[in-house]
Protein backbone atom coordinates (compact mmCIF):
# COMPACT_ATOMS: atom_id res chain seq x y z
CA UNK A 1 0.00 0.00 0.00
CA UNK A 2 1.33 3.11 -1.34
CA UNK A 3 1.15 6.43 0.91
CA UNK A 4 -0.45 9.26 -0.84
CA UNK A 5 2.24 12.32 -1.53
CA UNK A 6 0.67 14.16 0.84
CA UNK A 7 1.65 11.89 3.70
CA UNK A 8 5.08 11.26 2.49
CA UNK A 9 6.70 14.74 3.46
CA UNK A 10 9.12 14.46 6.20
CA UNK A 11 7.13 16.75 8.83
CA UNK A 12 4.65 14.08 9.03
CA UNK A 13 7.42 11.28 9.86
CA UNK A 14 8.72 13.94 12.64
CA UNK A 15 4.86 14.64 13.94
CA UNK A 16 4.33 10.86 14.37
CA UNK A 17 7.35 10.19 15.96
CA UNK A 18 7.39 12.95 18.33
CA UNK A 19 3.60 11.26 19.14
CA UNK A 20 5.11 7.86 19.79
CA UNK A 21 7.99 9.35 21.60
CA UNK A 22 5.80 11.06 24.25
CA UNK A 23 3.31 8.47 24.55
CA UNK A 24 6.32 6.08 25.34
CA UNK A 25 8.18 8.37 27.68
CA UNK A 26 4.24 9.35 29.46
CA UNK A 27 3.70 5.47 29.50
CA UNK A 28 7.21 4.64 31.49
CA UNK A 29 6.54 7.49 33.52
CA UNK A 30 3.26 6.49 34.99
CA UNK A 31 4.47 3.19 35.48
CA UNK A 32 7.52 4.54 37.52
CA UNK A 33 5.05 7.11 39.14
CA UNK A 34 2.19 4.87 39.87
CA UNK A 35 2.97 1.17 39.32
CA UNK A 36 6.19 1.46 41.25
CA UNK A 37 4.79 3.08 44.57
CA UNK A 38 1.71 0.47 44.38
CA UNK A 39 3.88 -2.36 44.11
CA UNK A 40 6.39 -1.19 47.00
CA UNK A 41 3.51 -0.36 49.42
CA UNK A 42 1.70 -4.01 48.68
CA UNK A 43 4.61 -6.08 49.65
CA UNK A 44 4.58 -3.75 53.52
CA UNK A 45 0.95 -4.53 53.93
């Protein structure tokens, strides 16, 4: 499946990537923030 031109252009590969990048870096960061806190405190109670 071919891309139409419009999609091709190089700020489009930068605007999806900067997407993915933030939704990976906000993803590890509310694991650290949330999942790591929740999983300390249930092994003290």
């Amino acid at each position: 499946m071919e891309l139409p031109n419009e999609f091709t252009h190089p700020a489009f590969f930068t605007g999806v990537g900067a997407i993915i990048g933030y939704g990976l870096i906000l993803a590890v960061l509310t694991a650290v923030v949330f999942g790591l806190p929740y999983l300390v405190f249930s092994l003290f109670l």
